[in-house]
N, C-alpha and C. Protein backbone atom coordinates (compact mmCIF):
# COMPACT_ATOMS: atom_id res chain seq x y z
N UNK A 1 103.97 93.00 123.87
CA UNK A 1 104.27 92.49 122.54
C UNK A 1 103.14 91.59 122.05
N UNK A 2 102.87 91.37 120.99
CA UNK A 2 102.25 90.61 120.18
C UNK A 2 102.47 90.20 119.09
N UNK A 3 102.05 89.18 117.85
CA UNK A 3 102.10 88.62 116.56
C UNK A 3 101.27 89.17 115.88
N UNK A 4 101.65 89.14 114.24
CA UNK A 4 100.37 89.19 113.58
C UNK A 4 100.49 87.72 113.21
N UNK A 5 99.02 86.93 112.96
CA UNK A 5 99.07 85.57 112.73
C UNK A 5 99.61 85.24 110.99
N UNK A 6 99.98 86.20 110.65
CA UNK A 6 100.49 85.90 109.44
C UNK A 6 102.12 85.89 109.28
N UNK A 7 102.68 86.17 110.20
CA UNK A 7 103.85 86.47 110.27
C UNK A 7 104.36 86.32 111.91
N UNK A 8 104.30 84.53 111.93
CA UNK A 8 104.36 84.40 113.11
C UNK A 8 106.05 84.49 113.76
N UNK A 9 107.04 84.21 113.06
CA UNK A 9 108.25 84.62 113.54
C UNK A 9 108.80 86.06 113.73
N UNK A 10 107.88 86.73 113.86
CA UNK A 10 108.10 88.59 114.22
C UNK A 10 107.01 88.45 115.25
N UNK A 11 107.71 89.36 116.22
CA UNK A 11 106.61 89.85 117.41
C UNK A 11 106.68 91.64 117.04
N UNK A 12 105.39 92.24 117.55
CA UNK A 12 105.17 93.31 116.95
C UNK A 12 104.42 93.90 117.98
N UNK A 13 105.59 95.40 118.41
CA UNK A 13 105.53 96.32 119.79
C UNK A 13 104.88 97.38 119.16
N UNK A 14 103.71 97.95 119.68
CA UNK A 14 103.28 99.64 119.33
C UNK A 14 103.57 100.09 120.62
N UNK A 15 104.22 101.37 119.57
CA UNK A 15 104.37 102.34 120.93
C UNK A 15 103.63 103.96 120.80
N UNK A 16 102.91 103.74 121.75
CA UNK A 16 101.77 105.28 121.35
C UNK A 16 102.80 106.63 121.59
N UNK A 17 104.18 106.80 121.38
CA UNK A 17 104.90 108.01 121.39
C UNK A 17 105.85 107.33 121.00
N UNK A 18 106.87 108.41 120.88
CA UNK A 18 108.05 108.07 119.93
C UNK A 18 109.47 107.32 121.34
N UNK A 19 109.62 106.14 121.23
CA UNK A 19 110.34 105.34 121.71
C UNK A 19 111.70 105.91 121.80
N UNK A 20 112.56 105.94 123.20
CA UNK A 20 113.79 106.01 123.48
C UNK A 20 114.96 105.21 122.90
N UNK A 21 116.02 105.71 123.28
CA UNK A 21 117.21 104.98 122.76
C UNK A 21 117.24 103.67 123.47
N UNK A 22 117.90 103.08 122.82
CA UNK A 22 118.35 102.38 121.64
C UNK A 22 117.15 102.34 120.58
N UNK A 23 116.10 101.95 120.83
CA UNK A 23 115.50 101.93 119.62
C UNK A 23 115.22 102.76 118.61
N UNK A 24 115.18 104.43 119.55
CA UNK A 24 114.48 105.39 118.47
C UNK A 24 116.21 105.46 117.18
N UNK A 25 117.03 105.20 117.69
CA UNK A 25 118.48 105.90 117.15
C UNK A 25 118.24 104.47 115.85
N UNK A 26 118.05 103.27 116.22
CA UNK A 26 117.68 102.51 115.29
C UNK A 26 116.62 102.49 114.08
N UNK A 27 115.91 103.11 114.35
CA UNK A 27 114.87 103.58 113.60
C UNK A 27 114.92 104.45 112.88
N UNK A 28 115.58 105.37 113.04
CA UNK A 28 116.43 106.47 112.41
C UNK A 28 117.60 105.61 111.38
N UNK A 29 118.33 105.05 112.22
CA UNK A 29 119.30 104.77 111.04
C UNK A 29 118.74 103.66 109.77
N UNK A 30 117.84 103.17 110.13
CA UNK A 30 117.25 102.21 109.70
C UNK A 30 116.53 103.09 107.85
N UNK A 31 115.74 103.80 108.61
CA UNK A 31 115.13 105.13 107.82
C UNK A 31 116.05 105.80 106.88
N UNK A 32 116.99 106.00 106.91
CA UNK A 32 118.14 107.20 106.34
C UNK A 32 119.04 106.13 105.17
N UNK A 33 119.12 104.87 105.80
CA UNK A 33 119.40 103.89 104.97
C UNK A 33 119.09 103.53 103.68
N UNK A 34 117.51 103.38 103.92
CA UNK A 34 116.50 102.97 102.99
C UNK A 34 116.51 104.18 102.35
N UNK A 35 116.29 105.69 102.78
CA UNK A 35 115.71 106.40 102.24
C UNK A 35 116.69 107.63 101.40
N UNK A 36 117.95 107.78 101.86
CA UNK A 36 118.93 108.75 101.88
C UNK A 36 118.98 108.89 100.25
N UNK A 37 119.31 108.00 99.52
CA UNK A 37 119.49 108.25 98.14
C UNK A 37 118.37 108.86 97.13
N UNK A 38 117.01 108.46 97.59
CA UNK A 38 116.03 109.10 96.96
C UNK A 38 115.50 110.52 97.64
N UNK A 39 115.89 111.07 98.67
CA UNK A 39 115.91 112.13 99.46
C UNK A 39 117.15 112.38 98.62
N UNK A 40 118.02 112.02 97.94
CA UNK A 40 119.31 113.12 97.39
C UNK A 40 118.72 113.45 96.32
N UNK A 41 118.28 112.38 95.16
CA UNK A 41 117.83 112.65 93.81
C UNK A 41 116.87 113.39 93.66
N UNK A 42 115.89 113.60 95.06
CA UNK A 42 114.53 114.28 94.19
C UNK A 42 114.48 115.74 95.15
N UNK A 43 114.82 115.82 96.29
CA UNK A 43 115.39 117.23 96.89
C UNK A 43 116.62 117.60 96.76
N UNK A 44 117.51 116.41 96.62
CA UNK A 44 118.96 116.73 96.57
C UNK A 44 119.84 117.56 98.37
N UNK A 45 118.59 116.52 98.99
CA UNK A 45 119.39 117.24 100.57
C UNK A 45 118.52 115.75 101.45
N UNK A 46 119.55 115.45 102.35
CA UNK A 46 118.53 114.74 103.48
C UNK A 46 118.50 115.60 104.48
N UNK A 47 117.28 115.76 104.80
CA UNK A 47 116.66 116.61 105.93
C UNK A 47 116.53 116.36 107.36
N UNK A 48 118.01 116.08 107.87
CA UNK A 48 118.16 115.56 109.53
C UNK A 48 117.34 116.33 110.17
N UNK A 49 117.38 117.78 110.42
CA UNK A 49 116.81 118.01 111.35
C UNK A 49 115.65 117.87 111.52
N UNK A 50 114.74 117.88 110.12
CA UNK A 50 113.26 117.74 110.51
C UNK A 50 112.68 116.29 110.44
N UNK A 51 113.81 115.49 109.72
CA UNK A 51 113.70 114.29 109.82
C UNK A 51 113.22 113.83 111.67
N UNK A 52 114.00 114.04 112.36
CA UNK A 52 114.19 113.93 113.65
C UNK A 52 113.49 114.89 114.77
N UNK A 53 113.26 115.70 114.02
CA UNK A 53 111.76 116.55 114.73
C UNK A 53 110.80 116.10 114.29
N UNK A 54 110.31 115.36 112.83
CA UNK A 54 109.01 114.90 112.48
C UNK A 54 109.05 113.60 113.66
N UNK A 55 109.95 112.95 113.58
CA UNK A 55 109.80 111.39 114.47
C UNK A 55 109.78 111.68 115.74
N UNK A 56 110.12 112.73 116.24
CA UNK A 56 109.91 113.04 117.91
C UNK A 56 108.60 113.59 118.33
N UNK A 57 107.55 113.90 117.04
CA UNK A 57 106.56 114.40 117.50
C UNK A 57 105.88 113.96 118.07
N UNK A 58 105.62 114.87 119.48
CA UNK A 58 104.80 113.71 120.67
C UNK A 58 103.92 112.29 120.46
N UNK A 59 103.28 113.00 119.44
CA UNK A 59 102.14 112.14 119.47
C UNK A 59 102.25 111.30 118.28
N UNK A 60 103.34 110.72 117.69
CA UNK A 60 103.52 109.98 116.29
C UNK A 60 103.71 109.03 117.11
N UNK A 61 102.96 107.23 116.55
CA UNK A 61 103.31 106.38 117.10
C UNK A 61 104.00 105.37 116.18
N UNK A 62 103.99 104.15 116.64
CA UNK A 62 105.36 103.52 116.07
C UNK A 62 104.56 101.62 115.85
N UNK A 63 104.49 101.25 115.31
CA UNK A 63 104.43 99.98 115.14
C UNK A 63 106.11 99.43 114.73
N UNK A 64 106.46 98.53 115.60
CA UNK A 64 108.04 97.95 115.00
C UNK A 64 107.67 96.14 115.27
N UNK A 65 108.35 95.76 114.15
CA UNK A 65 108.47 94.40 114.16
C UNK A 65 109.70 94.07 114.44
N UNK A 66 110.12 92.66 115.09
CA UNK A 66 111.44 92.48 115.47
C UNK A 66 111.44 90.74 115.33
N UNK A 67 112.37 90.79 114.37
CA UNK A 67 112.83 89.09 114.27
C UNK A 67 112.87 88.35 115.37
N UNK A 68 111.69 87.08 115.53
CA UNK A 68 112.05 86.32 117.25
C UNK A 68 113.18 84.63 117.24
N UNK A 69 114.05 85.45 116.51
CA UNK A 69 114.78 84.88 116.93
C UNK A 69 116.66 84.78 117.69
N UNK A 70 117.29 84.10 117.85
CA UNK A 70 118.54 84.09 119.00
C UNK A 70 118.64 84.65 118.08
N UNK A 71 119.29 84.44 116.49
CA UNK A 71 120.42 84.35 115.87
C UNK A 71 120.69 86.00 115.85
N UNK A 72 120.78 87.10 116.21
CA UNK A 72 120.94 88.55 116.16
C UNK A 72 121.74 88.68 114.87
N UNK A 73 122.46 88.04 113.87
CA UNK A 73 123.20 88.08 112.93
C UNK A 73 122.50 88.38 111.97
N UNK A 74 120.94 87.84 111.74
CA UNK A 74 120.15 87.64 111.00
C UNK A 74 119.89 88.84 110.16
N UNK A 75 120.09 89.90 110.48
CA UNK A 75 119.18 91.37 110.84
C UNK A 75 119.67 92.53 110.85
N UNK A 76 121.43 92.70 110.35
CA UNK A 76 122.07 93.57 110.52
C UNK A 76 121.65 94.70 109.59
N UNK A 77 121.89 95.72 109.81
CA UNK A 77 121.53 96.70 108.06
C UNK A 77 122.98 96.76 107.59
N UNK A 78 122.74 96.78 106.36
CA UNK A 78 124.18 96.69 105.71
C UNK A 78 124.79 98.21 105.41
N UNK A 79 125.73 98.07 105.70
CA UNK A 79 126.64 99.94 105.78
C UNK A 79 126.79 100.24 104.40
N UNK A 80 126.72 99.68 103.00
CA UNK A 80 126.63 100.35 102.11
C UNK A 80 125.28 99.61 101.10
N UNK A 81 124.42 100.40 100.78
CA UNK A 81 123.25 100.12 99.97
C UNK A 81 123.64 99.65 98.75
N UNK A 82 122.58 98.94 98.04
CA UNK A 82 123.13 98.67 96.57
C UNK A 82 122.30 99.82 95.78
N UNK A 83 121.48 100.50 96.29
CA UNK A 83 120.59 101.85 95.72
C UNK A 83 121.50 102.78 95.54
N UNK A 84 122.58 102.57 96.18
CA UNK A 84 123.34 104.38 96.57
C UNK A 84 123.81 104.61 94.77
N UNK A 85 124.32 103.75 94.40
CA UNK A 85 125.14 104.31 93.16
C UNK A 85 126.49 104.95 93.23
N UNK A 86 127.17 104.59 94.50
CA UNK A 86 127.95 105.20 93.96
C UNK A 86 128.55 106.38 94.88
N UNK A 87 127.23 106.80 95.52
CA UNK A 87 127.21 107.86 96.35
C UNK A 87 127.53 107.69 97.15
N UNK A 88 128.62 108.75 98.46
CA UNK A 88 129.01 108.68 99.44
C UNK A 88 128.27 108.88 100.35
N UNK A 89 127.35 108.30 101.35
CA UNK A 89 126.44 108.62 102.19
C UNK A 89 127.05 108.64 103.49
N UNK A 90 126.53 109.51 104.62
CA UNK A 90 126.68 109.49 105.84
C UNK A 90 126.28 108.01 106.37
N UNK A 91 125.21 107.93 105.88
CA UNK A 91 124.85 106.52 106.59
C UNK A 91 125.26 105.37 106.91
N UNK A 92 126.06 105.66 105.87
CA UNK A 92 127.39 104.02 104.80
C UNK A 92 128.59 104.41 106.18
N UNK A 93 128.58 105.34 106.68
CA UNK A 93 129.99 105.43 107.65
C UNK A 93 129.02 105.45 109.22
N UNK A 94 127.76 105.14 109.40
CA UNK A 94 127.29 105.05 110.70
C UNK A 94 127.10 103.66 110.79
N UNK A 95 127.39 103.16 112.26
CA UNK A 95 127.36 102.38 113.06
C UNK A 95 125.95 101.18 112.59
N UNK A 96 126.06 99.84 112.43
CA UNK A 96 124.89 99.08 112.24
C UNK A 96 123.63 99.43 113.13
N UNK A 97 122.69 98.82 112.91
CA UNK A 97 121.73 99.01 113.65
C UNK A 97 121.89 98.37 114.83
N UNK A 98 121.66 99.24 115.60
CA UNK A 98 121.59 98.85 117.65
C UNK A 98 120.68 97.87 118.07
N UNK A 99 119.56 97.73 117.02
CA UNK A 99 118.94 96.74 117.63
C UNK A 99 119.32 95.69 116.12
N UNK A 100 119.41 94.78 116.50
CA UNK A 100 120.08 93.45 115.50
C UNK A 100 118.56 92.80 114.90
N UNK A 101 118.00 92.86 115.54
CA UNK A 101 116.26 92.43 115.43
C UNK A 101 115.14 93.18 114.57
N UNK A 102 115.81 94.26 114.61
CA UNK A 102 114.46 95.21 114.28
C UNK A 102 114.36 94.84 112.71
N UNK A 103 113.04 94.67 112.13
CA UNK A 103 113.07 93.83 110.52
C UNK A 103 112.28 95.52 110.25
N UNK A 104 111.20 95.83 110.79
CA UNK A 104 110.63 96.90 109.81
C UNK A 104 109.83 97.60 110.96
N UNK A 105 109.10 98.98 110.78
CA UNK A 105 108.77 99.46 111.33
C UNK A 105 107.75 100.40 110.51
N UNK A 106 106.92 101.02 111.20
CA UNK A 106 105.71 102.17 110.46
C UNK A 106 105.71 103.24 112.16
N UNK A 107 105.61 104.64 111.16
CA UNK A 107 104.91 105.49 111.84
C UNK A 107 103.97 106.20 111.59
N UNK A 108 102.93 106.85 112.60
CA UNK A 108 101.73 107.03 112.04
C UNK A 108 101.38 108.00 113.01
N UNK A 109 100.07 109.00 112.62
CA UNK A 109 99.83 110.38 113.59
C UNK A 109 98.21 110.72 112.55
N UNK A 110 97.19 110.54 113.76
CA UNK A 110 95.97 110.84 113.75
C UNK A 110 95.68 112.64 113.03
N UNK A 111 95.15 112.98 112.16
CA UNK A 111 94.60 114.50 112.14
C UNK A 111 93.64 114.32 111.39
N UNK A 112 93.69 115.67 110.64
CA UNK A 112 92.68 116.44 109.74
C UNK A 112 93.70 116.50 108.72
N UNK A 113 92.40 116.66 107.43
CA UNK A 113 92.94 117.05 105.93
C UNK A 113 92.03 117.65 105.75
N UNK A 114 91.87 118.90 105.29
CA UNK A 114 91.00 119.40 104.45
C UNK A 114 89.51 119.31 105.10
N UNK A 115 89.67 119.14 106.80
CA UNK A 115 88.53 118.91 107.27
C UNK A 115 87.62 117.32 107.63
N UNK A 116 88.80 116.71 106.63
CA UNK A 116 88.34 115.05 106.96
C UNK A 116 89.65 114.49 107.80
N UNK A 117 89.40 113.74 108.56
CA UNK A 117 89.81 113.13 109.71
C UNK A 117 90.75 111.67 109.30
N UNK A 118 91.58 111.81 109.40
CA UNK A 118 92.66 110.74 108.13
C UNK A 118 93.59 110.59 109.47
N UNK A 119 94.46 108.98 108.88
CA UNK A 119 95.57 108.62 109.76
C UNK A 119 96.71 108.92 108.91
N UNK A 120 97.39 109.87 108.81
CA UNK A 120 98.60 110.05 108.50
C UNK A 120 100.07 109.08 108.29
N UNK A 121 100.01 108.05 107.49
CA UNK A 121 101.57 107.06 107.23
C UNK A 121 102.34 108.27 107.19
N UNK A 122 103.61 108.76 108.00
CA UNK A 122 104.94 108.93 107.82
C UNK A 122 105.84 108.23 107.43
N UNK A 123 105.69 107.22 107.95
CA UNK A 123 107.15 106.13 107.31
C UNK A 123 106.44 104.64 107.42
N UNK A 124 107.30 103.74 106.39
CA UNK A 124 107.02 102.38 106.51
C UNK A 124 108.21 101.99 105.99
N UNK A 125 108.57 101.30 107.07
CA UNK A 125 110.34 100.86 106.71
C UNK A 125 111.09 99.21 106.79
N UNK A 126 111.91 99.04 106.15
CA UNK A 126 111.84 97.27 106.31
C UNK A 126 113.44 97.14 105.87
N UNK A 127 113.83 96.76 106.64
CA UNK A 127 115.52 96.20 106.74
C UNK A 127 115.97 95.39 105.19
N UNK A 128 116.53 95.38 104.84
CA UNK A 128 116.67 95.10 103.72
C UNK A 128 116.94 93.77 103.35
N UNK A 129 117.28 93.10 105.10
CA UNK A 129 117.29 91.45 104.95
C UNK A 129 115.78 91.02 105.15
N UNK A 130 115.23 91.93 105.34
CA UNK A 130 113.82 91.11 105.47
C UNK A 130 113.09 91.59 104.48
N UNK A 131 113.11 91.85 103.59
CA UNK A 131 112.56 92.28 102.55
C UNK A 131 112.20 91.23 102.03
N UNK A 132 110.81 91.60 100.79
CA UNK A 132 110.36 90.50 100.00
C UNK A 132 109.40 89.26 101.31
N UNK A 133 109.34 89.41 102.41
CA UNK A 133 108.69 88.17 103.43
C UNK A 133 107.05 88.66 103.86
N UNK A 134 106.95 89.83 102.95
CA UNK A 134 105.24 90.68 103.10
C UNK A 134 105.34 91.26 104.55
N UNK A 135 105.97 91.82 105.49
CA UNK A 135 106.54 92.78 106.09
C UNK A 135 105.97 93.57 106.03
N UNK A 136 106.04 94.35 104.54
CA UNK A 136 105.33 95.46 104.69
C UNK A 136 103.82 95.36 105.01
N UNK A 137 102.90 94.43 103.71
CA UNK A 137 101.95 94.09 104.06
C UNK A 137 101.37 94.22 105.53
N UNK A 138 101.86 93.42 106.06
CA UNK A 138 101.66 93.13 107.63
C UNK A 138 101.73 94.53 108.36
N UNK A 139 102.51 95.32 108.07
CA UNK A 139 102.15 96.20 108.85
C UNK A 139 101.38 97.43 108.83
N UNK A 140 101.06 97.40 107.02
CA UNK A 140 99.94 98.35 106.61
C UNK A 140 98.75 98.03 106.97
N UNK A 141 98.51 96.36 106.93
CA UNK A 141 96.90 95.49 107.96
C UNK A 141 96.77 96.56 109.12
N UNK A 142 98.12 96.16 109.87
CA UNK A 142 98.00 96.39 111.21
C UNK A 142 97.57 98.43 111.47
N UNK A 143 98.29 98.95 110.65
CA UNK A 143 97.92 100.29 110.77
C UNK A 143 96.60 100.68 109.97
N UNK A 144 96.06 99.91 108.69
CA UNK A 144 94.82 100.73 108.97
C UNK A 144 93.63 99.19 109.40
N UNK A 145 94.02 98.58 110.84
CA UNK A 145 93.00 98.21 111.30
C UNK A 145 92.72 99.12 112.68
N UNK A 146 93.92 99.70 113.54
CA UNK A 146 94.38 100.38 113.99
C UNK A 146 93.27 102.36 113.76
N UNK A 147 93.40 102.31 112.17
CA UNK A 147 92.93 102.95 111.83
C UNK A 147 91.49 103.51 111.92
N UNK A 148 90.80 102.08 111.78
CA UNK A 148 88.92 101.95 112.01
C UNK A 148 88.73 101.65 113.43
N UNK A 149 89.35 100.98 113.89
CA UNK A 149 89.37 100.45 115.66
C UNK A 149 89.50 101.24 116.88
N UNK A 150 90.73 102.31 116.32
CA UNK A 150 91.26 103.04 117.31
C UNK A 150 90.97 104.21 117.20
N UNK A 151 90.78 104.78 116.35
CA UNK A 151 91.08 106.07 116.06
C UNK A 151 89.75 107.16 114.86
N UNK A 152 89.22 106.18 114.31
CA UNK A 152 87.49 106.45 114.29
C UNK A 152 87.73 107.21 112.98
N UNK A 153 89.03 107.11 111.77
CA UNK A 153 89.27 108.79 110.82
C UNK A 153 88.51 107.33 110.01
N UNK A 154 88.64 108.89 108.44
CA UNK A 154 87.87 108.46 107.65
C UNK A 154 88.66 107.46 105.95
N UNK A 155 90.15 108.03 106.14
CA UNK A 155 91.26 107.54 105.51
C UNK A 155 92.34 107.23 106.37
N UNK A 156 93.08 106.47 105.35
CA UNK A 156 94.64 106.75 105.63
C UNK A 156 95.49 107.26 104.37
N UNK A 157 95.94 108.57 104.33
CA UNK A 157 96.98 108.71 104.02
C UNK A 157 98.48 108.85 103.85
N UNK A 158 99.32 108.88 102.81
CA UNK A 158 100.44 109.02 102.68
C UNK A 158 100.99 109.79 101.70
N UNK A 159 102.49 110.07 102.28
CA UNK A 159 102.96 110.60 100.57
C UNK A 159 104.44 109.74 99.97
N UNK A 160 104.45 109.82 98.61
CA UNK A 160 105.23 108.61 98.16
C UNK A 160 105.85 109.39 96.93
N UNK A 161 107.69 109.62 97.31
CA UNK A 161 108.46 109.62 96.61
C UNK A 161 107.55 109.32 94.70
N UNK A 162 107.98 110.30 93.77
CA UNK A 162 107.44 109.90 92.61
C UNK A 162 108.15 108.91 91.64
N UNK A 163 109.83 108.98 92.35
CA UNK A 163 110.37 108.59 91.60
C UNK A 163 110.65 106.94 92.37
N UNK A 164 110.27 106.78 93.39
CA UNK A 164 110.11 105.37 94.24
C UNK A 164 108.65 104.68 93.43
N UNK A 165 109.45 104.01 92.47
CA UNK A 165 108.26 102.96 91.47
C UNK A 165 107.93 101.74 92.34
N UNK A 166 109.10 101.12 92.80
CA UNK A 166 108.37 100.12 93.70
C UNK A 166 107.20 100.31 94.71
N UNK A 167 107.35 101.56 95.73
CA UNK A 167 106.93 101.35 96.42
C UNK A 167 105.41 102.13 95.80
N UNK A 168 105.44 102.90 95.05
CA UNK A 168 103.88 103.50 93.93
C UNK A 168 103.15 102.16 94.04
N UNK A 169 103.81 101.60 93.30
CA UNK A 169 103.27 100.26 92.76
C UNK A 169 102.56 99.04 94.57
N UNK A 170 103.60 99.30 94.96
CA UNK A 170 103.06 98.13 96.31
C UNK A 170 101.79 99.05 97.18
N UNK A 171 101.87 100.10 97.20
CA UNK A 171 100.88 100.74 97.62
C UNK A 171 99.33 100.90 96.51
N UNK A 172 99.50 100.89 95.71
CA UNK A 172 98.23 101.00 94.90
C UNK A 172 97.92 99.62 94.58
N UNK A 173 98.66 98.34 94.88
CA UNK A 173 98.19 96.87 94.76
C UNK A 173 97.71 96.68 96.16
N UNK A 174 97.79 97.39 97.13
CA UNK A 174 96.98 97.30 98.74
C UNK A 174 95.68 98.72 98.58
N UNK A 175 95.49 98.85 97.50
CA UNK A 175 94.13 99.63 96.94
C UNK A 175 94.19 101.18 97.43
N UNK A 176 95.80 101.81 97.79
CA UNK A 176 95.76 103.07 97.63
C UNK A 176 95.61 104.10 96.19
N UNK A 177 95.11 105.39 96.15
CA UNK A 177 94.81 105.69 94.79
C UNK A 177 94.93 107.35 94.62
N UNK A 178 95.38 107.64 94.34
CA UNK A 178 95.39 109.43 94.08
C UNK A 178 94.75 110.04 95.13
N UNK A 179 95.42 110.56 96.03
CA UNK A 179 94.31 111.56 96.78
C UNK A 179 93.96 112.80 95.68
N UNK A 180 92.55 113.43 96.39
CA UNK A 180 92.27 114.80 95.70
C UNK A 180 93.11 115.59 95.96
N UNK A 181 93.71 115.73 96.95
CA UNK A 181 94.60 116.95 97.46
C UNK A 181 96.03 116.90 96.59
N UNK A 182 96.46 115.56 95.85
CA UNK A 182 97.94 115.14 95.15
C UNK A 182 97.92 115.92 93.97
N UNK A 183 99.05 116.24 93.32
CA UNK A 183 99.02 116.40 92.22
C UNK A 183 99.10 115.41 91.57
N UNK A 184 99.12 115.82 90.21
CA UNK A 184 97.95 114.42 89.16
C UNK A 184 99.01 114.79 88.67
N UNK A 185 99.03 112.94 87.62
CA UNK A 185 100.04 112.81 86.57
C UNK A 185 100.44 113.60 85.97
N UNK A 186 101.00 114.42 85.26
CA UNK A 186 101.54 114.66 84.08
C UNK A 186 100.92 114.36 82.72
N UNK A 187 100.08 115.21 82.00
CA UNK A 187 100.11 114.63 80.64
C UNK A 187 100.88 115.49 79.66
N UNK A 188 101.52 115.11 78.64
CA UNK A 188 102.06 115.59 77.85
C UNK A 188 104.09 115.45 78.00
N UNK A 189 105.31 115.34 77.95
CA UNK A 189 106.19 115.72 77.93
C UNK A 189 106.98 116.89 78.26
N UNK A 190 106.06 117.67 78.13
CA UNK A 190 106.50 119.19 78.60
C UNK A 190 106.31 119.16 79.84
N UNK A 191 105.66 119.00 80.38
CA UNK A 191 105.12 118.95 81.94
C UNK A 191 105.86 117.68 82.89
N UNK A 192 106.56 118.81 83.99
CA UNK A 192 107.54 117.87 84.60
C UNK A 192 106.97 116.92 85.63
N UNK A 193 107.54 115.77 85.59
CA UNK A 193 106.83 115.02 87.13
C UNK A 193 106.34 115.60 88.25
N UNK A 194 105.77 115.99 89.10
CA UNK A 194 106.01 116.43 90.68
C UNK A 194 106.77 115.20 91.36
N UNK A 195 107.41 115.78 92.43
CA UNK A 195 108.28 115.25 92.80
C UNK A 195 108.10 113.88 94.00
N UNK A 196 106.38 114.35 94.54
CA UNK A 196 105.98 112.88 95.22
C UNK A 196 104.49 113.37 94.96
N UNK A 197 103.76 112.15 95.52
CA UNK A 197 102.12 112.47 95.35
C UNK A 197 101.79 112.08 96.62
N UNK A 198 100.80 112.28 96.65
CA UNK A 198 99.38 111.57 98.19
C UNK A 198 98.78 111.04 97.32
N UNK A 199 99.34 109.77 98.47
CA UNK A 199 97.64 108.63 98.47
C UNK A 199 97.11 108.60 99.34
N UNK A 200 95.46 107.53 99.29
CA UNK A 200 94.88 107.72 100.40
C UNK A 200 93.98 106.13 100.03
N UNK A 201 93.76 105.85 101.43
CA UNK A 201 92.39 104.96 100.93
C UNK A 201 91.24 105.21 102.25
N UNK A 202 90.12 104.66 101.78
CA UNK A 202 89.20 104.89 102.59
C UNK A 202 89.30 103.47 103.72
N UNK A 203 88.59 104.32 105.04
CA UNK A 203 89.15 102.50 105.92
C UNK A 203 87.75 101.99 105.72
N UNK A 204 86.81 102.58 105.17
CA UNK A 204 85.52 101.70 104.91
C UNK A 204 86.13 100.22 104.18
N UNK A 205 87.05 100.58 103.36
CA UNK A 205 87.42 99.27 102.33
C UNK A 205 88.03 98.52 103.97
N UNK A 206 88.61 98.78 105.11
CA UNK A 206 88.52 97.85 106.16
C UNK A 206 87.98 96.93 106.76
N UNK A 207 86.68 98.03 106.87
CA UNK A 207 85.45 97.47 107.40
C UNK A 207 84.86 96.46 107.10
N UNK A 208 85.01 96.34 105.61
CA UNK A 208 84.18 95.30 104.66
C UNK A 208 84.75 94.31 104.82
N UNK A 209 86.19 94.60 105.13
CA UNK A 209 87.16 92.79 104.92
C UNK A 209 86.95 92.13 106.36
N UNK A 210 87.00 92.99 107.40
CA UNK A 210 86.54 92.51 108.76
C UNK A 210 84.72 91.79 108.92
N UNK A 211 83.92 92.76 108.41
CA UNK A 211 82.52 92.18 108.94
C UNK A 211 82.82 90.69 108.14
């Protein structure tokens, strides 16, 4: 375990493969929580099974942060969202989170795009009591320092719900920006949204904040 010095009341475990139960089942529910309602509106299906085959893939790793403190109360996920609207979710009838601690988590998996060598964000996730404490922040540092240090690619990308404005927005104020490979805005009215885009940033913009 370790800290980031900015966020010294979280200790923060990487795990270079996808972590066993109790935690992985937490991470999951954690995920489906946050994410289930905008997985209804813009596919109109949540996708368990590949949900849970993407997160088992050998080689996806895991940055998780975990509240250091006794109080385990602190940290629960709450069984019904204030996002849902309304909606009856599976999630709203599953069990709190197993681990009482866990505040947020990222997963991430080294490849190729198009021939360039990129770190892949799958998920970046944050309990909903810890929200708003730069959480996320902290753990996008940590994955693309991770990024230039460890792993030698030339980006990091992601892809981001179109209709998730918050999180558009928190990602392009940490200097993510249209990948080439995304589809591009929309101009005109006639022309419908796409339904998420890729971003990307270069980890050179890393490099610079480190030297």
């Amino acid at each position: 375990m370790e800290s980031l010095p900015f966020l010294p009341t979280y200790t923060l475990t990487h795990h270079p493969t996808p972590p066993q139960d109790p935690l992985f089942t937490s991470l999951y529910t954690l995920l489906k929580h946050n994410m289930y309602t905008l997985y209804i509106t813009s596919i109109l299906s949540w996708p368990t099974k590949r949900k849970l085959h993407q997160m088992r893939l050998p080689r996806m790793q895991y940055l998780v942060l975990r509240y250091s403190s006794d109080d385990s109360s602190h940290n629960t996920v709450e069984t019904q969202s204030s996002d849902t609207r309304g909606l009856s979710t599976q999630a709203d009838n599953e069990s709190t989170n197993s681990d009482p601690l866990l505040a947020a988590f990222a997963s991430f998996l080294p490849g190729t795009v198009h021939g360039v060598r990129v770190l892949y964000l799958y998920e970046l996730q944050v309990s909903p009591s810890h929200q708003n404490r730069h959480l996320g922040e902290g753990l996008m540092w940590e994955v693309e320092r991770r990024a230039v240090t460890g792993h030698r690619v030339e980006k990091v990308i992601l892809t981001v719900f179109s209709a998730n404005v918050s999180a558009r927005r928190f990602y392009q104020r940490l200097g993510y920006e249209l990948d080439a490979c995304s589809s591009k805005m929309p101009v005109g009215e006639e022309l419908p949204e796409p339904s998420f885009y890729i971003l990307s940033k270069p980890v050179v913009t890393v490099e610079r904040v480190e030297n």
